[in-house]
N, C-alpha and C. Protein backbone atom coordinates (compact mmCIF):
# COMPACT_ATOMS: atom_id res chain seq x y z
N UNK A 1 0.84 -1.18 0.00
CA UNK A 1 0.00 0.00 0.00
C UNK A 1 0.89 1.25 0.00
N UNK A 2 0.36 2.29 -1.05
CA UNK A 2 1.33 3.53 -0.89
C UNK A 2 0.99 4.30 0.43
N UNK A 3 2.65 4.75 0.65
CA UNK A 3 2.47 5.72 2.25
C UNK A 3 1.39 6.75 1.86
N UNK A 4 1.06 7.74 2.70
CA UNK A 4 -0.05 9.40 2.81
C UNK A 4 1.19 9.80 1.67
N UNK A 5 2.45 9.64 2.58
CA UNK A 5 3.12 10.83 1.47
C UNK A 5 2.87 11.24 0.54
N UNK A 6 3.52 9.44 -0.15
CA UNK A 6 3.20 9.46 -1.74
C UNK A 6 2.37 9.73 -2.47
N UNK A 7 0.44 9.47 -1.56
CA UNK A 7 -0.91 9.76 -1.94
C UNK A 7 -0.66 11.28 -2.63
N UNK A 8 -0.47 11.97 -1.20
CA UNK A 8 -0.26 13.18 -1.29
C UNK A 8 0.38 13.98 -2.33
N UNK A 9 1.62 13.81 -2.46
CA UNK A 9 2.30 13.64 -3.73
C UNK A 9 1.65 13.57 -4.95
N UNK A 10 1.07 12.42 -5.15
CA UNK A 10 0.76 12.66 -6.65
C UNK A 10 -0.67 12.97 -6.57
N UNK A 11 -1.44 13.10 -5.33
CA UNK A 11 -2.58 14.23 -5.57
C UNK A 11 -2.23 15.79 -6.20
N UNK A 12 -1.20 16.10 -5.35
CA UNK A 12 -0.83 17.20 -5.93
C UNK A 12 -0.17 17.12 -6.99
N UNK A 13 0.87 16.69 -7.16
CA UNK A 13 1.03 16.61 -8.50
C UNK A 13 0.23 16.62 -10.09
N UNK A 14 -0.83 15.68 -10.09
CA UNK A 14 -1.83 15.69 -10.80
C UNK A 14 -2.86 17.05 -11.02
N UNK A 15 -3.39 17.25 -9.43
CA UNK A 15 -3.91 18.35 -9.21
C UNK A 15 -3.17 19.84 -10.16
N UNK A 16 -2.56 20.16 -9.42
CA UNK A 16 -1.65 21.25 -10.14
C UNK A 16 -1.11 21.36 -11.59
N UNK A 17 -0.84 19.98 -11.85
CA UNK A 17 -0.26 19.96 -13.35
C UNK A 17 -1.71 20.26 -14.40
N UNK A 18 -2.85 19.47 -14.24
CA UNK A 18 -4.05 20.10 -14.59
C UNK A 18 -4.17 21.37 -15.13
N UNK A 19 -4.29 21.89 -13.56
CA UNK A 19 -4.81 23.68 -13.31
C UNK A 19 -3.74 23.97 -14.38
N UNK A 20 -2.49 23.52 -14.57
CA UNK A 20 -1.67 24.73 -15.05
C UNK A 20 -1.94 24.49 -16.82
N UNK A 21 -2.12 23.13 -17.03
CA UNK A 21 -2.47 22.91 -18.73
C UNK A 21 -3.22 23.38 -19.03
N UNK A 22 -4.46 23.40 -17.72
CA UNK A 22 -5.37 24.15 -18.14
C UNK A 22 -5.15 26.42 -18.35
N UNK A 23 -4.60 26.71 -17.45
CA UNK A 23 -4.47 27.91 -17.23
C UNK A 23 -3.31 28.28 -18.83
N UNK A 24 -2.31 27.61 -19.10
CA UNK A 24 -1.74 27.65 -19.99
C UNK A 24 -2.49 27.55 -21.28
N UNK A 25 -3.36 26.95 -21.98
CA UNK A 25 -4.04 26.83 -23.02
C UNK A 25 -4.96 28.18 -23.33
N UNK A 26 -5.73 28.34 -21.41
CA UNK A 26 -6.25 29.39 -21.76
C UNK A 26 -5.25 30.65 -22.56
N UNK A 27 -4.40 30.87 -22.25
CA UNK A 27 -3.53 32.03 -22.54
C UNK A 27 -3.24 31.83 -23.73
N UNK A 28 -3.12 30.27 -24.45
CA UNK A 28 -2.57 30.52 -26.11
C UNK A 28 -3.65 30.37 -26.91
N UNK A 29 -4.63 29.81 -26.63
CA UNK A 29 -5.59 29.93 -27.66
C UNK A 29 -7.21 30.30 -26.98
N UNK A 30 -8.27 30.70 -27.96
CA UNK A 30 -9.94 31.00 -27.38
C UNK A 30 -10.19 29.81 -27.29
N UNK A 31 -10.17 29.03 -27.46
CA UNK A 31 -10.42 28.28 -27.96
C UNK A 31 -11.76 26.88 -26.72
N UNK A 32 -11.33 27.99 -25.22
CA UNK A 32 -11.29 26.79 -24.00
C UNK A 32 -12.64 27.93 -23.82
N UNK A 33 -11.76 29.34 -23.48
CA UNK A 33 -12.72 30.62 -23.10
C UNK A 33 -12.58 31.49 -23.82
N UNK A 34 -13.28 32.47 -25.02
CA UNK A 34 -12.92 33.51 -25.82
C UNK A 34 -12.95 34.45 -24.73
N UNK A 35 -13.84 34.33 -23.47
CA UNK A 35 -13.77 35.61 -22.57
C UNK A 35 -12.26 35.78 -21.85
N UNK A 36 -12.29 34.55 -21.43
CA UNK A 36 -10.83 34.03 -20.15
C UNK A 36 -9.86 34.48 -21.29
N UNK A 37 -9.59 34.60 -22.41
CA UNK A 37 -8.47 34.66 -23.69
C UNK A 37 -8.03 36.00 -24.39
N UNK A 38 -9.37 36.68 -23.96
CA UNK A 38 -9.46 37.96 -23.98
C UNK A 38 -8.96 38.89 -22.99
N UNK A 39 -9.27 38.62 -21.69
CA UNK A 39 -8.68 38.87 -20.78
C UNK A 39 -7.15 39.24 -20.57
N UNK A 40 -6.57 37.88 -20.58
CA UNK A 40 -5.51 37.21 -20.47
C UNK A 40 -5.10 38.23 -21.47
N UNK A 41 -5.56 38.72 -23.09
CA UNK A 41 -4.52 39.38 -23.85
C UNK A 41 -4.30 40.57 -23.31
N UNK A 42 -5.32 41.39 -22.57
CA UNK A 42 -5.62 42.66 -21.80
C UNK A 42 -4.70 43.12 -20.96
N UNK A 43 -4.45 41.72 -20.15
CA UNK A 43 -3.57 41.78 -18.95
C UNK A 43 -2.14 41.95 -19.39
N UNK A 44 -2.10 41.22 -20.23
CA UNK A 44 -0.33 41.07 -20.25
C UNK A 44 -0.53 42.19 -21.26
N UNK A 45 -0.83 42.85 -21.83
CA UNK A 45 -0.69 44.41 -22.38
C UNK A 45 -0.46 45.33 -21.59
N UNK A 46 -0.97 44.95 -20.37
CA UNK A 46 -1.09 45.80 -18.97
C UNK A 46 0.43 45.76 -18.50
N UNK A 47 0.64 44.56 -18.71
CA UNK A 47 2.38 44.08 -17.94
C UNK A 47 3.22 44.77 -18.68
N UNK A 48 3.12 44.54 -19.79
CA UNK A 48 4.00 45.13 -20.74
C UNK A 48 4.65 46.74 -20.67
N UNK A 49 3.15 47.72 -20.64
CA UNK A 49 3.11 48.60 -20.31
C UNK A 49 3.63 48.92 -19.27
N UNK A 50 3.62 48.40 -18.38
CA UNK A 50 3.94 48.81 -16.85
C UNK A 50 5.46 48.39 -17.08
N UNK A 51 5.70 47.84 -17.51
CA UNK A 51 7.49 47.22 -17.46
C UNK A 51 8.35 47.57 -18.72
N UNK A 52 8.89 48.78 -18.91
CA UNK A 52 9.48 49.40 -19.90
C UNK A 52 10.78 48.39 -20.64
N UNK A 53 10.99 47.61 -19.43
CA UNK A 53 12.33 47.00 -19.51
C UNK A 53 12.08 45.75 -20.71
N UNK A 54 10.78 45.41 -20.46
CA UNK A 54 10.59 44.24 -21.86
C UNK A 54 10.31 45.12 -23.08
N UNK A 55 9.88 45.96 -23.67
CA UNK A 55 9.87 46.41 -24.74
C UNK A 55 11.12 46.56 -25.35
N UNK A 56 12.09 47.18 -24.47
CA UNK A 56 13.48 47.36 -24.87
C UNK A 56 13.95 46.01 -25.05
N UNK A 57 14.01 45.13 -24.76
CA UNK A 57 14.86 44.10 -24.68
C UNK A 57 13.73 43.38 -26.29
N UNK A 58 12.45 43.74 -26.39
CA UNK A 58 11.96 43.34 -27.77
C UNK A 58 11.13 42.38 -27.32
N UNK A 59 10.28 42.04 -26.14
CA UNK A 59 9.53 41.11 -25.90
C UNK A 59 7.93 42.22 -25.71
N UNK A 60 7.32 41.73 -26.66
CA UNK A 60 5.88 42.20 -26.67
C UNK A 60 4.91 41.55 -25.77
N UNK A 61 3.60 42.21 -25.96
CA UNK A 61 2.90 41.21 -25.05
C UNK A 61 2.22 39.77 -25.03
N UNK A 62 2.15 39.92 -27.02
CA UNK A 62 1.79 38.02 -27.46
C UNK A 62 3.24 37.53 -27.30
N UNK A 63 4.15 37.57 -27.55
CA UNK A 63 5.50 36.95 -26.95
C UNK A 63 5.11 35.94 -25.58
N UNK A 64 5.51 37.46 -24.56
CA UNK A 64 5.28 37.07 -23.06
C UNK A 64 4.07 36.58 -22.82
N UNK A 65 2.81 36.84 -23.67
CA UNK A 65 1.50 35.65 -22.95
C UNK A 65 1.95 34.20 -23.14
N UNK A 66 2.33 34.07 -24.84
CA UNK A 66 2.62 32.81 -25.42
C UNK A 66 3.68 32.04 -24.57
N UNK A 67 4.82 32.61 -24.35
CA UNK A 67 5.99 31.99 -23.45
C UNK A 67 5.29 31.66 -22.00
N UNK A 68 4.68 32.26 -21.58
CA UNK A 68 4.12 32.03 -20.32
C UNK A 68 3.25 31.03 -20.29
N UNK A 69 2.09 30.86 -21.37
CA UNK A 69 1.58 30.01 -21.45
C UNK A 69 2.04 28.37 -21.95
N UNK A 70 3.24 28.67 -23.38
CA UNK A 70 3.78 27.88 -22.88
C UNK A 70 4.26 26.50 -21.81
N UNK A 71 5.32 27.20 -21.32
CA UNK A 71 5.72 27.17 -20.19
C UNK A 71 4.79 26.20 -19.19
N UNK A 72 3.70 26.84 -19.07
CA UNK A 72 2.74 26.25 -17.52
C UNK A 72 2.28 24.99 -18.54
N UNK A 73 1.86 24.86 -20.14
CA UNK A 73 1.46 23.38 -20.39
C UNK A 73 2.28 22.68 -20.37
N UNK A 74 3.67 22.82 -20.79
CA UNK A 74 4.81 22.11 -20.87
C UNK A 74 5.03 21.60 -19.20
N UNK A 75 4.76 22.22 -18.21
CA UNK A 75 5.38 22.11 -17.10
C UNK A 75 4.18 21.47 -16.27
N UNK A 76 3.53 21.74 -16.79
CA UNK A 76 2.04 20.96 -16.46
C UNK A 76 1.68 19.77 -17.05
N UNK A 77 2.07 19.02 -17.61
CA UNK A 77 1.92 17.68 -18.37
C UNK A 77 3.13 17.43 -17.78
N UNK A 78 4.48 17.82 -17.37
CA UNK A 78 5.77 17.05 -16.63
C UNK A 78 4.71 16.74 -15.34
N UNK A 79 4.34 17.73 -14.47
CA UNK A 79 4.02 17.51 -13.13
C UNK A 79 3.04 16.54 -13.46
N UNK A 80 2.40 16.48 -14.51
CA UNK A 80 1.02 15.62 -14.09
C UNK A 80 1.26 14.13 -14.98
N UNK A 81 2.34 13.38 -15.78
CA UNK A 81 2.49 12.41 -16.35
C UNK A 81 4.07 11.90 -16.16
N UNK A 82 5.36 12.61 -15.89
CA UNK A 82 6.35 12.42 -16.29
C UNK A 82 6.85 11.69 -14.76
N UNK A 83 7.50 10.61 -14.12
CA UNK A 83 7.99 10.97 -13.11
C UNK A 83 9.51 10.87 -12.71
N UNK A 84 9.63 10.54 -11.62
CA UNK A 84 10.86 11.18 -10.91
C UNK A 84 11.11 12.61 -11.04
N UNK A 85 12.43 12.84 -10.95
CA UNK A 85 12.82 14.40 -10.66
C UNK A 85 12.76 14.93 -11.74
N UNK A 86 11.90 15.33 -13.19
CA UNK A 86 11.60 16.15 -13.33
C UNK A 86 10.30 16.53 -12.96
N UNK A 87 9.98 15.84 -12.69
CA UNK A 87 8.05 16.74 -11.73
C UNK A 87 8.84 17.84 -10.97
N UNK A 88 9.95 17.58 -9.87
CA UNK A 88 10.84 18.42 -8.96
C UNK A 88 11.01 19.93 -10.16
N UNK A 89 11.53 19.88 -10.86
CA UNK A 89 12.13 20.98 -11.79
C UNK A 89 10.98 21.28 -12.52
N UNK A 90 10.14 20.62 -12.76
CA UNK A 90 8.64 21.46 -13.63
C UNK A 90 8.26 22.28 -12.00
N UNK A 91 8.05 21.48 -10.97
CA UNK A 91 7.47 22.33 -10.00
C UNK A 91 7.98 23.91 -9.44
N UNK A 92 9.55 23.70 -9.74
CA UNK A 92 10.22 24.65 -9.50
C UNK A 92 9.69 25.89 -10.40
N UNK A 93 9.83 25.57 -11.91
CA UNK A 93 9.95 25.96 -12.68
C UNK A 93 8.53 27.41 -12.80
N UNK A 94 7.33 26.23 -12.68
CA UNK A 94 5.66 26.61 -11.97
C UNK A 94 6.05 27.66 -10.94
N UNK A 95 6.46 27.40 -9.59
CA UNK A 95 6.82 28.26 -8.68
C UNK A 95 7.37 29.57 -9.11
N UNK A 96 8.93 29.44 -9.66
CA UNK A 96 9.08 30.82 -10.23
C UNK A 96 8.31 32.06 -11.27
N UNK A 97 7.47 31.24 -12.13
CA UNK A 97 6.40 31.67 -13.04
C UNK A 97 5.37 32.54 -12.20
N UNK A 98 5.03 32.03 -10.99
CA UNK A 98 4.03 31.63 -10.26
C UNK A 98 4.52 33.51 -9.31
N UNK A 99 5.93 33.23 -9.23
CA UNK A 99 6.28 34.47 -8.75
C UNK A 99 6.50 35.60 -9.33
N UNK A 100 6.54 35.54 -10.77
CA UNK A 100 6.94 36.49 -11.85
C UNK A 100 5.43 37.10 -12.05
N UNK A 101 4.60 36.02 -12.14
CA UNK A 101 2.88 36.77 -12.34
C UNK A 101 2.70 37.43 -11.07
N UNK A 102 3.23 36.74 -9.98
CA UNK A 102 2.54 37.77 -9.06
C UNK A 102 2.81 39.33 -8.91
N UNK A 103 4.37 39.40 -9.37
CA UNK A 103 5.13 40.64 -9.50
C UNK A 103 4.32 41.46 -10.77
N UNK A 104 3.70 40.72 -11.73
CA UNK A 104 3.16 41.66 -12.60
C UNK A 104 1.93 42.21 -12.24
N UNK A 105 1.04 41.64 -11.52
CA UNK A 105 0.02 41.88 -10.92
C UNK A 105 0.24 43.06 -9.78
N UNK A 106 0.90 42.86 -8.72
CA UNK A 106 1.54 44.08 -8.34
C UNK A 106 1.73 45.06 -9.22
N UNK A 107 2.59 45.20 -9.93
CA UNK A 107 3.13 45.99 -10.87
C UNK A 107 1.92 47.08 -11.13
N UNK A 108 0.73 46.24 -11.97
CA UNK A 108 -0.20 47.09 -12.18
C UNK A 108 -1.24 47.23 -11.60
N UNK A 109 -0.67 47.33 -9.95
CA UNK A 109 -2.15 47.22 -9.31
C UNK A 109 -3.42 46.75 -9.47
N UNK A 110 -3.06 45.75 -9.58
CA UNK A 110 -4.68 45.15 -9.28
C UNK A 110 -5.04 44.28 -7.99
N UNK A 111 -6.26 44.09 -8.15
CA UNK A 111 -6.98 44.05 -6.58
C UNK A 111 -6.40 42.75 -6.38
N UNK A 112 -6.59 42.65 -5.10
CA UNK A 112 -6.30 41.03 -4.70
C UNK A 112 -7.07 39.67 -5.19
N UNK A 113 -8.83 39.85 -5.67
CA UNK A 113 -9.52 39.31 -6.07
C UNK A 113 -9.17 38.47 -7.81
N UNK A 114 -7.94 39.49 -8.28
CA UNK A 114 -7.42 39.35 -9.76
C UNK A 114 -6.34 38.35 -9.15
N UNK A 115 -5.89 37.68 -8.52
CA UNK A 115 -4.76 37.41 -8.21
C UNK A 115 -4.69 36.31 -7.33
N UNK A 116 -5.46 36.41 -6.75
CA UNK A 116 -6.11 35.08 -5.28
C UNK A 116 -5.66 33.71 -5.69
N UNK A 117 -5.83 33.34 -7.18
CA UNK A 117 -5.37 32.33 -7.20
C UNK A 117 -3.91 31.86 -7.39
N UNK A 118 -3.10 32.85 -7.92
CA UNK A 118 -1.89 32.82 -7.83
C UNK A 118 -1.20 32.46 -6.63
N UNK A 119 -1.76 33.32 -5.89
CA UNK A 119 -1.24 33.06 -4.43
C UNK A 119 -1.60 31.78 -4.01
N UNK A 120 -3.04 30.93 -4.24
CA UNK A 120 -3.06 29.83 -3.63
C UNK A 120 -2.58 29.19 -4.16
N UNK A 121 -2.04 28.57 -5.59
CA UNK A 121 -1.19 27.44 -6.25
C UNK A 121 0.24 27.50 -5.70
N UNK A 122 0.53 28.75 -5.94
CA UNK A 122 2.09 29.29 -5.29
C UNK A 122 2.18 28.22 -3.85
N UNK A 123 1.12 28.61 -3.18
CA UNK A 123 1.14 28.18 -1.94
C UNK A 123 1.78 26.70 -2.35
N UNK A 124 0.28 26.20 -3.00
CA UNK A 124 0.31 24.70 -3.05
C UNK A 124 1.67 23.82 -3.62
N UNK A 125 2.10 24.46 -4.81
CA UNK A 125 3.27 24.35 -5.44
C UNK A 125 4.20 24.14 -4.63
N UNK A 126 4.77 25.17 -3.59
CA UNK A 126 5.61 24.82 -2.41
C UNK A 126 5.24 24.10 -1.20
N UNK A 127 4.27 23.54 -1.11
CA UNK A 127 3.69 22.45 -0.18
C UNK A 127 3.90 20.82 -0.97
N UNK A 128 3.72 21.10 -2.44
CA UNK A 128 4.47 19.53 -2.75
C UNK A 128 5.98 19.72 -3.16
N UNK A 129 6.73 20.69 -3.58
CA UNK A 129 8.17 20.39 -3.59
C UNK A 129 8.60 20.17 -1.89
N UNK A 130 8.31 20.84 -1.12
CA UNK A 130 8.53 20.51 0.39
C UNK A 130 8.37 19.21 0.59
N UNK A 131 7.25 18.81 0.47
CA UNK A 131 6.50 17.14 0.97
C UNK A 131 7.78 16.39 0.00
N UNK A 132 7.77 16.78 -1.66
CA UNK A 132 8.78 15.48 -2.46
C UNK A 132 10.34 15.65 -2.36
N UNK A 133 10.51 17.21 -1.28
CA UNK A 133 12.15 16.95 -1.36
C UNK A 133 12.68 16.62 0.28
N UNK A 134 11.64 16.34 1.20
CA UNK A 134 12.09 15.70 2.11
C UNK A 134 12.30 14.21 2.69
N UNK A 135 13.47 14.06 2.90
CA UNK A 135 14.12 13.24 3.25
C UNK A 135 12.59 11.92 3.87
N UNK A 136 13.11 10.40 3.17
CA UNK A 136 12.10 9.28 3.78
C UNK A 136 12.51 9.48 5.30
N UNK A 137 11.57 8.67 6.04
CA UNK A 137 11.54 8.47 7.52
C UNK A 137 12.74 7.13 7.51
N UNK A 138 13.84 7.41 7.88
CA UNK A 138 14.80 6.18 8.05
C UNK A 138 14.54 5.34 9.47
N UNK A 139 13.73 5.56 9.93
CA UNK A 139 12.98 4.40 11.52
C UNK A 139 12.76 3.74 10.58
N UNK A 140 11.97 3.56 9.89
CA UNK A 140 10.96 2.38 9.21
C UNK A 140 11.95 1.73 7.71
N UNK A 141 13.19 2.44 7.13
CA UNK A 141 14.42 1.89 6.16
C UNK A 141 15.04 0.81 7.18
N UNK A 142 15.46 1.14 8.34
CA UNK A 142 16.67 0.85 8.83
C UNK A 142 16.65 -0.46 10.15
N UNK A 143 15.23 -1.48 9.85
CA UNK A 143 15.19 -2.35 10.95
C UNK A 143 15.98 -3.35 10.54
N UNK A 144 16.68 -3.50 11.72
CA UNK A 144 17.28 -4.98 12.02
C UNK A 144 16.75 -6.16 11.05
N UNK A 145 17.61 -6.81 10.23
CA UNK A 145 16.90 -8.36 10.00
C UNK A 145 17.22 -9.55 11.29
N UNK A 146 16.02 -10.03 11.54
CA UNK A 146 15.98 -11.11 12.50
C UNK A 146 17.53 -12.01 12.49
N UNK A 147 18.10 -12.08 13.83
CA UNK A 147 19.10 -13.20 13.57
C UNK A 147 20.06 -13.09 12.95
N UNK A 148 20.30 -11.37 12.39
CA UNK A 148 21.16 -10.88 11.86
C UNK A 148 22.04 -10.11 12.48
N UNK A 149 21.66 -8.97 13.24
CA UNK A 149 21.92 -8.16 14.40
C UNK A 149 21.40 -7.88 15.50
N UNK A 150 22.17 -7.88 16.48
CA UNK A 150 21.67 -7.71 18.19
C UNK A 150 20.57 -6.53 18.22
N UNK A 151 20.17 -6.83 18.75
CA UNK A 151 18.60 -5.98 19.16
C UNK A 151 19.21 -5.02 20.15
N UNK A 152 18.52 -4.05 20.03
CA UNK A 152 19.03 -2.81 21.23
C UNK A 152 17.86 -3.11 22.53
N UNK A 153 18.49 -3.04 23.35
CA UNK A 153 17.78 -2.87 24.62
C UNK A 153 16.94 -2.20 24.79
N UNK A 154 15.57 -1.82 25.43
CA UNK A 154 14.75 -1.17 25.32
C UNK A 154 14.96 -0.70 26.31
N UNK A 155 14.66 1.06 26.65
CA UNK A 155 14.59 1.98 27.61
C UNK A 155 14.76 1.33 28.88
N UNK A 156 13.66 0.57 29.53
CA UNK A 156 12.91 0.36 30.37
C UNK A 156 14.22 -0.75 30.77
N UNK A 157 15.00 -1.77 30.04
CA UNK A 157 16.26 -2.54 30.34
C UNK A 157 17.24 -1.74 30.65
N UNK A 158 17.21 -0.22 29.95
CA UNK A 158 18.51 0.25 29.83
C UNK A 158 18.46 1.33 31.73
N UNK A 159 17.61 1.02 31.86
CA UNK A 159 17.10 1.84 33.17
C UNK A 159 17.38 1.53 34.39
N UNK A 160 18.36 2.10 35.35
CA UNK A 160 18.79 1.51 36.49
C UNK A 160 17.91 0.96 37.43
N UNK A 161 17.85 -0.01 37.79
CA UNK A 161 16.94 -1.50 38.84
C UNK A 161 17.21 -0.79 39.77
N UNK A 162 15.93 -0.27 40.95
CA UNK A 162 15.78 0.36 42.24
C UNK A 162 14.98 1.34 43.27
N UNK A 163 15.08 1.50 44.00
CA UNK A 163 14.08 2.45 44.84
C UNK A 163 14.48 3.93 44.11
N UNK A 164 13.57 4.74 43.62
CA UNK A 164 13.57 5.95 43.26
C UNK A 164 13.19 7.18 44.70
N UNK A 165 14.11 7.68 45.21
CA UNK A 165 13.68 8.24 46.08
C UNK A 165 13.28 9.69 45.76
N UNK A 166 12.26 9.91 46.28
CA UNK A 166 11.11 11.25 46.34
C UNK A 166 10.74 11.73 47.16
N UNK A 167 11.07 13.14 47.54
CA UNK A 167 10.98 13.82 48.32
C UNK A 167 9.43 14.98 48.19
């Protein structure tokens, strides 16, 4: 039977990689939401504007939607089909994205209600790289095989035989 961990793990994993194929598609094509797609082109016009530093460098705002969107399907089909350590590096990858939108959102002031969810995946995102980059429980790796090695004494043996005096 798999440990909670692992449950956990690829709940989230799955979970998140979803949201983000999904959130990613929205951004490259109408195709899911003409409203949600519309939006999405609005916004990152907004970013653009607000951040002088990408125009100069030659990144427009279908560029930066497309790369962004990108990005979250590519990294969203790793988290949600691929495994071992690249789920780790798509998650990372999500996370930093995850922090770059939030900075644009700042950027152009908008309300917290535009943004709420950023913050909760962010959250979530760093609640499964935490859970998949910590160390297994080595109590339960590391028992004795029977008849192989001496057994450790238990507390209660290792405990001096006698009157405990109490005052």
């Amino acid at each position: 039977m798999a440990s909670p961990r692992t449950i956990t793990i690829v709940a989230l994993s799955v979970a998140l990689g979803l949201f983000f194929v999904f959130m990613g598609t929205i951004k490259l094509t109408p195709r899911l939401s003409k409203d949600a797609y519309s939006e999405m082109k609005r916004a990152y016009k907004s970013y653009v504007r607000a951040l002088p530093l990408l125009k100069k460098m030659g990144i427009n705002s279908i560029l930066l939607r497309k790369s962004i969107g990108a990005l979250e399907v590519a990294c969203g089909i790793v988290l949600t089909l691929v495994p071992g350590r690249p789920k780790d590096v798509a998650n990372f990858c999500l996370l930093l994205l995850v922090l770059v939108v939030l900075f644009f959102h700042q950027l152009v002031g908008d309300p917290l209600k535009r943004y709420a969810h950023a913050l909760v995946f962010g959250i979530l995102l760093t609640c499964r790289l935490l859970i998949a980059r910590k160390p297994e429980d080595r109590s339960s790796k590391k028992k004795p095989l029977p008849g192989k090695a001496e057994e450790q004494p238990s507390l209660y043996e290792k405990a001096p035989q006698g009157k405990v005096k109490v005052s």
